[in-house]
PDB file of N, CA and C in Angstrom:
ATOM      1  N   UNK A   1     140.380 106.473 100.076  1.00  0.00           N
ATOM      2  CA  UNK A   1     139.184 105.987  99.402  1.00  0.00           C
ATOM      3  C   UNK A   1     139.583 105.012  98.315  1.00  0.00           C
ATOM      4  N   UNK A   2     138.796 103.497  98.196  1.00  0.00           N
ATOM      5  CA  UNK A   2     138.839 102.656  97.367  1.00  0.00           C
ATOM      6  C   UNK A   2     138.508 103.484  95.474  1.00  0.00           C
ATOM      7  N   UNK A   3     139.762 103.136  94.847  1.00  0.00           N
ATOM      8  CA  UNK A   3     139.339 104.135  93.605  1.00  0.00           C
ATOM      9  C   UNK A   3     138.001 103.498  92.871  1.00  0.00           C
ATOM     10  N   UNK A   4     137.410 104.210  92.372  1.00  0.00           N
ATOM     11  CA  UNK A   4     136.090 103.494  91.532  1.00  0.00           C
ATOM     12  C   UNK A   4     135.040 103.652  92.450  1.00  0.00           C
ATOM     13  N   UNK A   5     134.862 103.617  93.655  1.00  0.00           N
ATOM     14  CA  UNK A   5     134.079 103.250  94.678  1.00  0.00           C
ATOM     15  C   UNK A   5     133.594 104.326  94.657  1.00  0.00           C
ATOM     16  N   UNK A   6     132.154 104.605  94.431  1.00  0.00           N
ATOM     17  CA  UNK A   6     130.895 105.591  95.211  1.00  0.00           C
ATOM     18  C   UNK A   6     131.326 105.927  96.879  1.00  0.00           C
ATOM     19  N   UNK A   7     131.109 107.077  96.524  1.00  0.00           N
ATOM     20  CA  UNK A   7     131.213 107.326  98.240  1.00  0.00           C
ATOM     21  C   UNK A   7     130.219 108.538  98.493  1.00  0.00           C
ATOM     22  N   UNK A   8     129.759 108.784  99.795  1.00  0.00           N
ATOM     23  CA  UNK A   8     128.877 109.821 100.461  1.00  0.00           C
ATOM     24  C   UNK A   8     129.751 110.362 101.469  1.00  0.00           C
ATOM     25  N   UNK A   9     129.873 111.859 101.040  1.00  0.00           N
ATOM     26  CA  UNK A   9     130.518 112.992 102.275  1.00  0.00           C
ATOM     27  C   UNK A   9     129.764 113.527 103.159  1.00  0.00           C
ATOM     28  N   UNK A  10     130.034 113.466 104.010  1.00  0.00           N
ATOM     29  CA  UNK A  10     128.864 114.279 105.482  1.00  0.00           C
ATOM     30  C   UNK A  10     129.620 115.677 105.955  1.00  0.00           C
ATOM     31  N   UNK A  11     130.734 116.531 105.321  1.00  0.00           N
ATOM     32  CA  UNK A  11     130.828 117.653 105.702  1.00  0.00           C
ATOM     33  C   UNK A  11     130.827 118.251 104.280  1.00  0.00           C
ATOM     34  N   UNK A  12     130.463 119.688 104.161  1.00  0.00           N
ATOM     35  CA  UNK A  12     130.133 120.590 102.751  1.00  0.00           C
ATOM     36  C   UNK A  12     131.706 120.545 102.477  1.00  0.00           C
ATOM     37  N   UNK A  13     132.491 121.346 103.613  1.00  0.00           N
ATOM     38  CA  UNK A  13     133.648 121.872 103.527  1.00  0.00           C
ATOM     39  C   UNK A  13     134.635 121.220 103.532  1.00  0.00           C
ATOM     40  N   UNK A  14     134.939 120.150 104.612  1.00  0.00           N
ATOM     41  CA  UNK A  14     135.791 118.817 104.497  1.00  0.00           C
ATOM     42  C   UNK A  14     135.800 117.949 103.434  1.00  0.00           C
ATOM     43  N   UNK A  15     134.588 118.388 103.301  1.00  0.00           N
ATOM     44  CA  UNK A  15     134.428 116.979 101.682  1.00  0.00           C
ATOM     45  C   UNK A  15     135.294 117.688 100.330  1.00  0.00           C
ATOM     46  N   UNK A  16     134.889 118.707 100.152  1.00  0.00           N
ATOM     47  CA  UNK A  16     135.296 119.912  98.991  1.00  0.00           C
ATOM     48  C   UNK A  16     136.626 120.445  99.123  1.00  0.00           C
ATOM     49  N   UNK A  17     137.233 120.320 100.476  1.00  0.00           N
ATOM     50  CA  UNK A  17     139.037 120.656 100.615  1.00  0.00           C
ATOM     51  C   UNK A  17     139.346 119.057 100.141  1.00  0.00           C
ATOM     52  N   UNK A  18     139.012 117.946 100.446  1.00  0.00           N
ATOM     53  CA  UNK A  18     139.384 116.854 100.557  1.00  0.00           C
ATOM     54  C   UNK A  18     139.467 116.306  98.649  1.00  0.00           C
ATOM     55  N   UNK A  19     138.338 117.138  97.983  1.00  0.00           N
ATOM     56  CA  UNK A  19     138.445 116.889  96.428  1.00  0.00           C
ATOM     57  C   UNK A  19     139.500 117.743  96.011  1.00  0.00           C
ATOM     58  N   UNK A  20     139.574 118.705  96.307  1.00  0.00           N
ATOM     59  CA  UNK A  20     140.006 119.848  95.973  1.00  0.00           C
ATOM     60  C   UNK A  20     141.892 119.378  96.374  1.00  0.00           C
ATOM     61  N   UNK A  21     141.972 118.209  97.541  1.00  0.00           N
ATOM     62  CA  UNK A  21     143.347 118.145  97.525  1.00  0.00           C
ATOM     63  C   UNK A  21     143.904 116.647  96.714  1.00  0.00           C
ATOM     64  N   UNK A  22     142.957 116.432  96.176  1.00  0.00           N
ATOM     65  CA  UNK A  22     143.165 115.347  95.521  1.00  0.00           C
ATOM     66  C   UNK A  22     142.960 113.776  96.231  1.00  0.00           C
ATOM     67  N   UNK A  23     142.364 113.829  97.232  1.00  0.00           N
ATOM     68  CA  UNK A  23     142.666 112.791  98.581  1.00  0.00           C
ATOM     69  C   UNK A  23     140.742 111.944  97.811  1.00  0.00           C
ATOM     70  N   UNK A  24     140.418 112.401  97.445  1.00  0.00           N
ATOM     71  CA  UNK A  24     138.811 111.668  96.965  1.00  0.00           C
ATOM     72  C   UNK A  24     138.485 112.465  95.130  1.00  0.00           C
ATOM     73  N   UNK A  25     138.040 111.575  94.080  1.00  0.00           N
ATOM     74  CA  UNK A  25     137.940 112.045  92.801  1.00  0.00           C
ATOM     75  C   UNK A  25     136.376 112.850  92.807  1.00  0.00           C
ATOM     76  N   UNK A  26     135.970 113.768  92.430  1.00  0.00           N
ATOM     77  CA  UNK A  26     134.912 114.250  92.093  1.00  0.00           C
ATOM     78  C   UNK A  26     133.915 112.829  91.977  1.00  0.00           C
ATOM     79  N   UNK A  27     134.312 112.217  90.539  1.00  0.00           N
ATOM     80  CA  UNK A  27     133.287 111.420  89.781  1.00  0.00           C
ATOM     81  C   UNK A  27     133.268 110.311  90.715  1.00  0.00           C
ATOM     82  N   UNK A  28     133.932 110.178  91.834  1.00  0.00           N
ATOM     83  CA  UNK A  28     133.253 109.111  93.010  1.00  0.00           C
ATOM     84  C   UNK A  28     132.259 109.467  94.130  1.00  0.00           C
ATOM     85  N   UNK A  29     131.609 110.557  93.973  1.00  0.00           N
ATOM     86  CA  UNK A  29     131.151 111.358  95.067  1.00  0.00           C
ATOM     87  C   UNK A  29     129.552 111.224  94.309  1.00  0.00           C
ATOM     88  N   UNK A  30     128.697 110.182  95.059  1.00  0.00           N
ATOM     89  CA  UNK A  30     127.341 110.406  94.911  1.00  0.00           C
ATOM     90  C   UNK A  30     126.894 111.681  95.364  1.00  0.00           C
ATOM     91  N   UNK A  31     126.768 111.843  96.446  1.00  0.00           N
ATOM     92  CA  UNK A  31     126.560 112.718  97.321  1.00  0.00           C
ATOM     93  C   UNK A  31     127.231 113.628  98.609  1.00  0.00           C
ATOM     94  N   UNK A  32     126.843 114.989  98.745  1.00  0.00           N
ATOM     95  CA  UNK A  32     127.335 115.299  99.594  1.00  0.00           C
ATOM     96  C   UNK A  32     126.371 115.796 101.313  1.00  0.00           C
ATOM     97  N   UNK A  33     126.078 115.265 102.036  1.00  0.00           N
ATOM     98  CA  UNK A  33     125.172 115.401 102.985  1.00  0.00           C
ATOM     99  C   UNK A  33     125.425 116.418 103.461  1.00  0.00           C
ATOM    100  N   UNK A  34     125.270 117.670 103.804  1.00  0.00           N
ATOM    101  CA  UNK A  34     125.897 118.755 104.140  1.00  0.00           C
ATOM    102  C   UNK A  34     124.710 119.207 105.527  1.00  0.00           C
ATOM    103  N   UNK A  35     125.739 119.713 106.706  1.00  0.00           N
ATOM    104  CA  UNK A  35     124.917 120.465 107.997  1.00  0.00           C
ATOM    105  C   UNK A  35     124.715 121.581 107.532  1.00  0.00           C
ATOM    106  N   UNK A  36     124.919 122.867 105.986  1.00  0.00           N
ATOM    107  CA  UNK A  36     124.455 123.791 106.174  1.00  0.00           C
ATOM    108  C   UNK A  36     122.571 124.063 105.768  1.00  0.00           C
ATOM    109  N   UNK A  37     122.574 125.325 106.038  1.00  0.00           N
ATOM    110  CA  UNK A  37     120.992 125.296 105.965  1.00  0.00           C
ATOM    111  C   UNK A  37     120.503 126.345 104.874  1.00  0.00           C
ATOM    112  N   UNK A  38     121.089 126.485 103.874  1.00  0.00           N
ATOM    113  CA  UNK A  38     120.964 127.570 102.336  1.00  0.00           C
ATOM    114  C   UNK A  38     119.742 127.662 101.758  1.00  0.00           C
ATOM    115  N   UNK A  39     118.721 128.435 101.320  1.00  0.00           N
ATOM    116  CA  UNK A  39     118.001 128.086 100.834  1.00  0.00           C
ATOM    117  C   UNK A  39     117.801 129.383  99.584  1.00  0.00           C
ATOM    118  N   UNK A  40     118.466 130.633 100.237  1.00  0.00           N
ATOM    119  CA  UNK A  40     119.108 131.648  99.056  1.00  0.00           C
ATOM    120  C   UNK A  40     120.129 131.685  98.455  1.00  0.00           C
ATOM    121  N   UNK A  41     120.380 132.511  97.413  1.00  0.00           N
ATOM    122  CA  UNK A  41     121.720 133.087  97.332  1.00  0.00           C
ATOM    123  C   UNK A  41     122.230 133.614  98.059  1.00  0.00           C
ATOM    124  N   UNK A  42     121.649 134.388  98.800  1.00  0.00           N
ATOM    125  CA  UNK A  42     122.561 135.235  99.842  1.00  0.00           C
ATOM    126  C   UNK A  42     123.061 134.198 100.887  1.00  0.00           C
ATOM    127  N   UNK A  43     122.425 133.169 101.605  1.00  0.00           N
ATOM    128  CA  UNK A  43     122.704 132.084 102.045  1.00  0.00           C
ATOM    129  C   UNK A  43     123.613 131.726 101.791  1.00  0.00           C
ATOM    130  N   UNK A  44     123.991 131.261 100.472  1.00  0.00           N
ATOM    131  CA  UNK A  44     125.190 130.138  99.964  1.00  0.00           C
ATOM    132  C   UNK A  44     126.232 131.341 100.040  1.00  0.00           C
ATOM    133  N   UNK A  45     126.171 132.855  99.503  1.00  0.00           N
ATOM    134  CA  UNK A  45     127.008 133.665  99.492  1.00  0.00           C
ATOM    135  C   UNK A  45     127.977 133.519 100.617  1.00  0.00           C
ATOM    136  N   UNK A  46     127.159 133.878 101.870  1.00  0.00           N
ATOM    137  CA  UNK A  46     127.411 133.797 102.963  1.00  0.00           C
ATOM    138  C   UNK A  46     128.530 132.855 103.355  1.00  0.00           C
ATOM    139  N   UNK A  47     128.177 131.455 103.192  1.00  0.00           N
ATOM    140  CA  UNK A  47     128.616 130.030 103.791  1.00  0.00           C
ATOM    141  C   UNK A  47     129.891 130.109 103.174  1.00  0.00           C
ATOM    142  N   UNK A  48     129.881 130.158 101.653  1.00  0.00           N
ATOM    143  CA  UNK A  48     130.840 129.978 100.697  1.00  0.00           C
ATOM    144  C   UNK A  48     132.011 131.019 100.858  1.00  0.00           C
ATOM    145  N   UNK A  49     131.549 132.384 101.597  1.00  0.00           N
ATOM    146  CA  UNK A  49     132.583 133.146 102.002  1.00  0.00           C
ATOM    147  C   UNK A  49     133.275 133.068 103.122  1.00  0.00           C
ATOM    148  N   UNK A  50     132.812 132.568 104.257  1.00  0.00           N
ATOM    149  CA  UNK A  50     133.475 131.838 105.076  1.00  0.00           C
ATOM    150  C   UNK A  50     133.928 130.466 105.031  1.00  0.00           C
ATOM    151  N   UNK A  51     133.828 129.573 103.873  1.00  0.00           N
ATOM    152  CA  UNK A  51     134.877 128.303 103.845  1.00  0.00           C
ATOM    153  C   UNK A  51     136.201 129.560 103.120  1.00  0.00           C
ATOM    154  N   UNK A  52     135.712 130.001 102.081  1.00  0.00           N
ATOM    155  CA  UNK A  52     137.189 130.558 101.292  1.00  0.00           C
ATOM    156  C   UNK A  52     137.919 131.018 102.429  1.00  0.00           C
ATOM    157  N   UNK A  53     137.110 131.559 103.298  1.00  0.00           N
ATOM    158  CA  UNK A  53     138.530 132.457 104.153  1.00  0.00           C
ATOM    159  C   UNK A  53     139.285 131.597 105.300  1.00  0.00           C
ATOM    160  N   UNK A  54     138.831 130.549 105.459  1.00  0.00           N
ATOM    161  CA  UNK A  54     139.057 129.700 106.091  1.00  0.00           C
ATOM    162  C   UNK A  54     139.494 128.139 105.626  1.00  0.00           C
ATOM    163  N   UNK A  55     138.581 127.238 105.206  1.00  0.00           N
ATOM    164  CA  UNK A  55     139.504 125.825 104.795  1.00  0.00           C
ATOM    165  C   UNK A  55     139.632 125.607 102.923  1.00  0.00           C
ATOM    166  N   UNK A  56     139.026 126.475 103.007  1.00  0.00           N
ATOM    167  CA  UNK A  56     139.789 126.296 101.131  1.00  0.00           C
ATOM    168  C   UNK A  56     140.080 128.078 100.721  1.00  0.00           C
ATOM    169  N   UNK A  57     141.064 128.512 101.322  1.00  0.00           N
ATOM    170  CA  UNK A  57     141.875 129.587 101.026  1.00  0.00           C
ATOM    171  C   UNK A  57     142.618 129.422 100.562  1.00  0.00           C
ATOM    172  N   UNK A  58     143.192 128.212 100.531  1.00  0.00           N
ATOM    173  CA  UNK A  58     144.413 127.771  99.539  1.00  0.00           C
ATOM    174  C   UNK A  58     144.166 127.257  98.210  1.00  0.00           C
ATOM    175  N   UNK A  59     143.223 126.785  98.426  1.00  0.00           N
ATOM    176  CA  UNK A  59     142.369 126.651  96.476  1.00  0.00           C
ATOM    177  C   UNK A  59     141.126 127.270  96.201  1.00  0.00           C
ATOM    178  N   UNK A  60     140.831 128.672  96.388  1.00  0.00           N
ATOM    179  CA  UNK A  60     139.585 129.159  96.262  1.00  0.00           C
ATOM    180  C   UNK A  60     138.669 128.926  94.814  1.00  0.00           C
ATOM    181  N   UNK A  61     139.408 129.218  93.790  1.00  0.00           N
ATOM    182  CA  UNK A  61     139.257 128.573  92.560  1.00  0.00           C
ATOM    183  C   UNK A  61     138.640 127.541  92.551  1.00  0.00           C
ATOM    184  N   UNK A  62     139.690 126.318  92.614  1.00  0.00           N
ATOM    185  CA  UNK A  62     138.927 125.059  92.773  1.00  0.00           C
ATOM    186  C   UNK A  62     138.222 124.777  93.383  1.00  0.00           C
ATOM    187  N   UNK A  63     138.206 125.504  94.446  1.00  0.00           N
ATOM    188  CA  UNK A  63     136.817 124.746  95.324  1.00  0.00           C
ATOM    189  C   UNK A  63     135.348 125.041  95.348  1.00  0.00           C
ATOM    190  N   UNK A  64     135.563 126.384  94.335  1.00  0.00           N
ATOM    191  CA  UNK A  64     134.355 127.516  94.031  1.00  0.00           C
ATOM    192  C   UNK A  64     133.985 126.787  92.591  1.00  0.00           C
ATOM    193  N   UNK A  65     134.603 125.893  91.878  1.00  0.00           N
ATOM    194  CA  UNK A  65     134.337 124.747  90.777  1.00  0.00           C
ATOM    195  C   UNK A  65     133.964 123.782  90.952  1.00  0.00           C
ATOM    196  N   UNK A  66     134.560 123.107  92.446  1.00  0.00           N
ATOM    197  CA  UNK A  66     134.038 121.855  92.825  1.00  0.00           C
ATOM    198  C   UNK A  66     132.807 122.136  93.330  1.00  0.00           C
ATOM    199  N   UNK A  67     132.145 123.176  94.242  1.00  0.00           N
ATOM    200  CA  UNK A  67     130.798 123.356  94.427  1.00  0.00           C
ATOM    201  C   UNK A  67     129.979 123.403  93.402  1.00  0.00           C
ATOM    202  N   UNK A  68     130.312 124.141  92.654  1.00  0.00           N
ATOM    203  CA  UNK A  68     129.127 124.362  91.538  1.00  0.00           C
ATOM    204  C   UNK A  68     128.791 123.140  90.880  1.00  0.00           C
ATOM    205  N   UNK A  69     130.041 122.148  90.601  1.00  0.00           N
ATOM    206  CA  UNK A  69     130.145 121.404  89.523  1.00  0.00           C
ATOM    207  C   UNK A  69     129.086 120.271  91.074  1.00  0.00           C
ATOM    208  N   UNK A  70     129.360 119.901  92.111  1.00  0.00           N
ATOM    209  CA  UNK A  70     128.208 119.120  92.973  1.00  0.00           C
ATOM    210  C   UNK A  70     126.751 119.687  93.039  1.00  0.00           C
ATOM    211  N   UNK A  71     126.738 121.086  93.056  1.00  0.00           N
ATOM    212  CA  UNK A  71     125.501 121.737  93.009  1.00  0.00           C
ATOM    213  C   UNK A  71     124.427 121.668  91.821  1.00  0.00           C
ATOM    214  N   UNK A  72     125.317 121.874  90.815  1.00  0.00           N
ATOM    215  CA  UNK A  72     124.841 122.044  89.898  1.00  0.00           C
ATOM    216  C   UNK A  72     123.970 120.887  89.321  1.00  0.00           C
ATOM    217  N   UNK A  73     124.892 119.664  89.624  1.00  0.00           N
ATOM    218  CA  UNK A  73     124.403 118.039  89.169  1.00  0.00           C
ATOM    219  C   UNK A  73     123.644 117.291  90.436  1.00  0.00           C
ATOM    220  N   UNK A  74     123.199 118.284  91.571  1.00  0.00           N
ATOM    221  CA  UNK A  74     122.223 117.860  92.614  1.00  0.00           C
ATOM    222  C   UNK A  74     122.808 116.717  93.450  1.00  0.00           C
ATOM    223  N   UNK A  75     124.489 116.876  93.491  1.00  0.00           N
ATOM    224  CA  UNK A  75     125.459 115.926  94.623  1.00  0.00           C
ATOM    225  C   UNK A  75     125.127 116.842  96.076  1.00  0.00           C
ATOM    226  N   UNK A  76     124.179 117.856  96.581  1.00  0.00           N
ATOM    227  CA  UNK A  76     124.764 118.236  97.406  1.00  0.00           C
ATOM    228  C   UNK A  76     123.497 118.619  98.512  1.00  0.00           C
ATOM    229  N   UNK A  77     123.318 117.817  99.469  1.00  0.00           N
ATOM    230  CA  UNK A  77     122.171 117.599 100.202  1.00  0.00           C
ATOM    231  C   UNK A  77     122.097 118.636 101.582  1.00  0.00           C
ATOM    232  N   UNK A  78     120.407 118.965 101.802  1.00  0.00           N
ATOM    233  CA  UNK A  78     120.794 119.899 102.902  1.00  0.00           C
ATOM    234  C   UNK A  78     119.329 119.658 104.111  1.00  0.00           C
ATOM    235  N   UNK A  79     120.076 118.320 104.851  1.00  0.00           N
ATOM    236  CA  UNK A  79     118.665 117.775 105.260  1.00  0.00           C
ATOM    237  C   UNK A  79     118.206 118.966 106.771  1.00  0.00           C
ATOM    238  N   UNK A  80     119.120 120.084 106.709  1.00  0.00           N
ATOM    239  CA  UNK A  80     118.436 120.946 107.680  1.00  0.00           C
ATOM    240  C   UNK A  80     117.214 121.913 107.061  1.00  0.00           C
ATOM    241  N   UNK A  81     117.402 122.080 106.005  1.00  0.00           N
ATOM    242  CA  UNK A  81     116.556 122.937 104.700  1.00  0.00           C
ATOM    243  C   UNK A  81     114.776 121.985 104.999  1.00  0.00           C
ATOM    244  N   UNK A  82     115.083 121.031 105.181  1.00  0.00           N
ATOM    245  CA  UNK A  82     113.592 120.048 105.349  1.00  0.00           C
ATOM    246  C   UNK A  82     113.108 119.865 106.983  1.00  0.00           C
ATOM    247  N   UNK A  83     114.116 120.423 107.724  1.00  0.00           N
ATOM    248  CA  UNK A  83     113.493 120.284 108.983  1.00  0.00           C
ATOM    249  C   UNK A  83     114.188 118.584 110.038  1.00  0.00           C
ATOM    250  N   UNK A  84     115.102 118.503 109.237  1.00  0.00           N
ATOM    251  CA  UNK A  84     115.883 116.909 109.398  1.00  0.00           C
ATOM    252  C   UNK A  84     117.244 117.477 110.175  1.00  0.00           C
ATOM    253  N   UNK A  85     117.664 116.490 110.899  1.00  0.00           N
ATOM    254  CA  UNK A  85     118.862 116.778 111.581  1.00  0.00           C
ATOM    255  C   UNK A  85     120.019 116.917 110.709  1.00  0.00           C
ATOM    256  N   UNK A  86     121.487 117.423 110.969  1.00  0.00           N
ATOM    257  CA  UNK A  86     122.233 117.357 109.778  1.00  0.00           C
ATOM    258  C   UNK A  86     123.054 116.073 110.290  1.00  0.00           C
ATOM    259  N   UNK A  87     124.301 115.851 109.441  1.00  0.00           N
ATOM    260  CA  UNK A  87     124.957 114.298 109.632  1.00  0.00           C
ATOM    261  C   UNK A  87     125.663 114.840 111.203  1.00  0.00           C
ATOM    262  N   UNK A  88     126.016 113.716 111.659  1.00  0.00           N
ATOM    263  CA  UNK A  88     126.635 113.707 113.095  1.00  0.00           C
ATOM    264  C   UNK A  88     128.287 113.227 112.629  1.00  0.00           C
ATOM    265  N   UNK A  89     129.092 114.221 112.781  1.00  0.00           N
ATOM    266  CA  UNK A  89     130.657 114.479 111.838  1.00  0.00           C
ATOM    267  C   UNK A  89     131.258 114.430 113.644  1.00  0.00           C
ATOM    268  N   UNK A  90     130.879 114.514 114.618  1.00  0.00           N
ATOM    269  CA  UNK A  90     131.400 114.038 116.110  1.00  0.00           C
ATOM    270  C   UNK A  90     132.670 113.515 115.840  1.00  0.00           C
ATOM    271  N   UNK A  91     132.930 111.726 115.044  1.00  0.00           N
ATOM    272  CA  UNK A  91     133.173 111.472 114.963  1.00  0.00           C
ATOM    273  C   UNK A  91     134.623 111.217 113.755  1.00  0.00           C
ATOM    274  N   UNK A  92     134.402 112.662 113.431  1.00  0.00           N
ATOM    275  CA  UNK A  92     135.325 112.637 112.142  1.00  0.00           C
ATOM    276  C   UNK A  92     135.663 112.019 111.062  1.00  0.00           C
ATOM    277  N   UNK A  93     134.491 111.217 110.593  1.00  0.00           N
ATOM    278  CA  UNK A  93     134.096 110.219 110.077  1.00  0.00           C
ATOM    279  C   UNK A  93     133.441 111.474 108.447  1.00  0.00           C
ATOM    280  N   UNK A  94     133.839 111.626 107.597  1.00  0.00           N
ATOM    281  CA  UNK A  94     133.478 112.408 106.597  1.00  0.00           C
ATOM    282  C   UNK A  94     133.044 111.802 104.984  1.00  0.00           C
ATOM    283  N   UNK A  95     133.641 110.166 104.611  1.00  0.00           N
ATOM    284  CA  UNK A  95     132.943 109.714 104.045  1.00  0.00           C
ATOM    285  C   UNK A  95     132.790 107.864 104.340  1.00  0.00           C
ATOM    286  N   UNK A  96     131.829 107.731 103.117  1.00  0.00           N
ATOM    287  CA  UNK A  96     131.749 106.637 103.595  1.00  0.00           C
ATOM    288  C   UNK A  96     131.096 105.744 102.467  1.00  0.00           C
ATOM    289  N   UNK A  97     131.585 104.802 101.748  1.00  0.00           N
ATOM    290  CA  UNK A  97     131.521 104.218 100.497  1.00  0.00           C
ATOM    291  C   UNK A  97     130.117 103.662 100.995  1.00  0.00           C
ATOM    292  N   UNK A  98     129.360 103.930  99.271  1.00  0.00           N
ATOM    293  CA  UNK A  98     127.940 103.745  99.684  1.00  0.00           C
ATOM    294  C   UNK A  98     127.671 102.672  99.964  1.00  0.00           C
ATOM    295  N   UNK A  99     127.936 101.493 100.190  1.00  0.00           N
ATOM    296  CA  UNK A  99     127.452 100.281  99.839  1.00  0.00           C
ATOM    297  C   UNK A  99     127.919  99.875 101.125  1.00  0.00           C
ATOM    298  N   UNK A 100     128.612 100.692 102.618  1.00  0.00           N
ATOM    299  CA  UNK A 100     128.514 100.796 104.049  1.00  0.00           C
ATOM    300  C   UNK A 100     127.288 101.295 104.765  1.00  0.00           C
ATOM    301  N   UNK A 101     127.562 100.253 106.008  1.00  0.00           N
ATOM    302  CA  UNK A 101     125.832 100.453 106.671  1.00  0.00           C
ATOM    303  C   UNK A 101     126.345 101.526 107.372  1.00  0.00           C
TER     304      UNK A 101
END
């Protein structure tokens, strides 16, 4: 990722191992487009306990900081929650500097 550059993530979990390994900065991350579908706590409980045990087991900490700290400041989108398709990640394509069509 271009440093300085805004960017938009299309996976919850890829995006958040990917901050979390230093490979993209927090404060470049407008948004995060996310396929999950949360609309409780028990929801996010859920989701958030299966990334830890799986792609951020190696920084559970941080990555349980980096959510909150996107959540908290409304970086973190959930267009299945509205009845909208989620991003199409097919392609392994996970971000994408905003100012790309």
């Amino acid at each position: 990722m271009s440093e300085n550059k805004k960017v938009t993530g299309y996976s919850l979990s890829k995006c958040i191992q990917d901050i979390a390994e230093g490979e993209v900065e927090i404060e470049q991350v407008s948004k995060i487009v996310a396929g999950t579908n949360c609309s409780t706590k028990e929801g996010w409980k859920y989701v958030l306990g299966v990334y830890l045990r799986t792609c951020w087991r190696r920084y559970p900490l941080k990555a349980i900081k980096i959510f909150y700290q996107l959540k908290n400041s409304d970086r973190i989108s959930q267009p299945r929650t509205e009845n909208l398709s989620p991003p199409d990640v097919s392609q392994k394509v996970f971000w994408r500097e905003d100012n790309e069509k």
